[in-house]
Protein backbone atom coordinates (compact mmCIF):
# COMPACT_ATOMS: atom_id res chain seq x y z
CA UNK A 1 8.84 5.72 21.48
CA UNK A 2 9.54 8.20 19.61
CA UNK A 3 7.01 11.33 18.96
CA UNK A 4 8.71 13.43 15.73
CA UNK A 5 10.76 12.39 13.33
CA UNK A 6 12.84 14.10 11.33
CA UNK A 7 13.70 12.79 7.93
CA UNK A 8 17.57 12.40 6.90
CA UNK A 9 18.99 14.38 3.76
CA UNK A 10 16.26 15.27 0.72
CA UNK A 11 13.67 12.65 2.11
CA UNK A 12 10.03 14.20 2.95
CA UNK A 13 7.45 12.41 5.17
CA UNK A 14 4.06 12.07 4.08
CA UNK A 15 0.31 11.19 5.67
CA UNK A 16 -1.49 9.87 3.25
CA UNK A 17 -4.81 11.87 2.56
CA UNK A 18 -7.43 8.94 2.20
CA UNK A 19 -10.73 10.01 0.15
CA UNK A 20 -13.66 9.48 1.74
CA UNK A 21 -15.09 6.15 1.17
CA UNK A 22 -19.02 7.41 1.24
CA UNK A 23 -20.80 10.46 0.81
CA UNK A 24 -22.64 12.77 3.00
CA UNK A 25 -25.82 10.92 2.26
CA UNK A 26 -24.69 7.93 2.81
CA UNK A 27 -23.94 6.18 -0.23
CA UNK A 28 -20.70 4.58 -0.95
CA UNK A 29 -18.05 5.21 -3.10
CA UNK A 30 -16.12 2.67 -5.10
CA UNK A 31 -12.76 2.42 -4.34
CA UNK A 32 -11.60 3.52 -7.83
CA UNK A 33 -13.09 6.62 -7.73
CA UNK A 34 -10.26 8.72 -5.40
CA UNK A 35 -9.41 11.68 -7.60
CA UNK A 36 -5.70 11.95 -6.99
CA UNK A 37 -2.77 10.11 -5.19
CA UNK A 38 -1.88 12.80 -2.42
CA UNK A 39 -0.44 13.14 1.22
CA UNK A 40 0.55 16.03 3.47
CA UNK A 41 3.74 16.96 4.26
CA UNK A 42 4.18 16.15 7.67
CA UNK A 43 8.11 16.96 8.28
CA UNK A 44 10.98 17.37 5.65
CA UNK A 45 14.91 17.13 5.52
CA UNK A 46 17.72 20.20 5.65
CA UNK A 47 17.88 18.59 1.60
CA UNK A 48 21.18 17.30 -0.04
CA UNK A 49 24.12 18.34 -0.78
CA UNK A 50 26.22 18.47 -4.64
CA UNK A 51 29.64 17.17 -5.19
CA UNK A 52 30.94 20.30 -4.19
CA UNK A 53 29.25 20.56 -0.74
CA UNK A 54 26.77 23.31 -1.29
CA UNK A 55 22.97 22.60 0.53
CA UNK A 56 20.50 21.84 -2.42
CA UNK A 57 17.54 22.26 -0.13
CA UNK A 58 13.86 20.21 -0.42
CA UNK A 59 11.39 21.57 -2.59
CA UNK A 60 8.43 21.22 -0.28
CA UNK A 61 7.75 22.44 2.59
CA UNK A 62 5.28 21.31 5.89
CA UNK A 63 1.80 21.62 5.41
CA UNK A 64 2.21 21.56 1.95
CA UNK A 65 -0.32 18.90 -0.12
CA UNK A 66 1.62 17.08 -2.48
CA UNK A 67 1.04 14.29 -5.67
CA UNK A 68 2.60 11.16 -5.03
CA UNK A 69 3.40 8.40 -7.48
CA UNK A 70 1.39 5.29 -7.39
CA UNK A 71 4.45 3.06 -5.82
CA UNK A 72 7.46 3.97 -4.24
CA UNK A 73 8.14 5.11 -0.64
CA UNK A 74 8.99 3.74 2.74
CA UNK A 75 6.05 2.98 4.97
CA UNK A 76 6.47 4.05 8.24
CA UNK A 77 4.43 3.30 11.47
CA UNK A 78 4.43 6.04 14.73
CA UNK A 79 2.09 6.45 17.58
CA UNK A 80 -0.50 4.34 15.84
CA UNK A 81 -0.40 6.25 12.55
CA UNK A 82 0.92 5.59 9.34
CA UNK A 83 2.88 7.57 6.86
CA UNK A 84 5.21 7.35 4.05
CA UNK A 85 9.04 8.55 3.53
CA UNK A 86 9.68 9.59 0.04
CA UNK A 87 12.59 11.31 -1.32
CA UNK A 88 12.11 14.93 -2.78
CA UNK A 89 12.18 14.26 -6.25
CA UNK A 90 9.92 11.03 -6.10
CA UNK A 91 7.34 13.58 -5.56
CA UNK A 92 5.42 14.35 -8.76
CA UNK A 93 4.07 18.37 -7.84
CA UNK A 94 2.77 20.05 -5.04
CA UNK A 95 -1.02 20.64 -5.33
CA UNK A 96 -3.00 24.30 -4.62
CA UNK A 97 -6.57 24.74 -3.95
């Protein structure tokens, strides 16, 4: 099985970051109520390359918390855990506290 992987070309994997689905004090949230469509980038590609061979390299970086569209992506399942494969510019912005 395999423990890393490491995404092809300009694709980025994701984890998913879920919202929690109840407070502190116990009451619980509807499921509409998640502010924002986001993940963490858990590995990235060396990035793409133009017609005339020169690296155009991924935008993101690991560790970085990034928007993500509402569809799109390529679920993938390791160790028990699932996460998404996107390609760098099917992600909408990185996101900064």
């Amino acid at each position: 099985m395999a423990k890393r992987l490491i995404p092809s070309l300009n694709r980025v994997l994701i984890e998913k970051i879920v919202p929690p689905s109840k407070t502190s004090a116990g009451i619980l949230l509807p499921e509409k109520s998640s502010q924002l469509n986001s993940g963490k980038v858990i590995a990235v590609g060396p990035g793409a390359r133009d017609k005339a061979g020169n690296l155009i390299p991924v935008s993101v970086k690991e560790g970085d918390t990034v928007l993500l569209p509402e569809y799109g992506g390529s679920q993938i399942k390791l160790n028990d855990k699932e996460f998404i494969l996107y390609r760098d510019e099917d992600i909408l912005g990185t996101l900064h506290d």
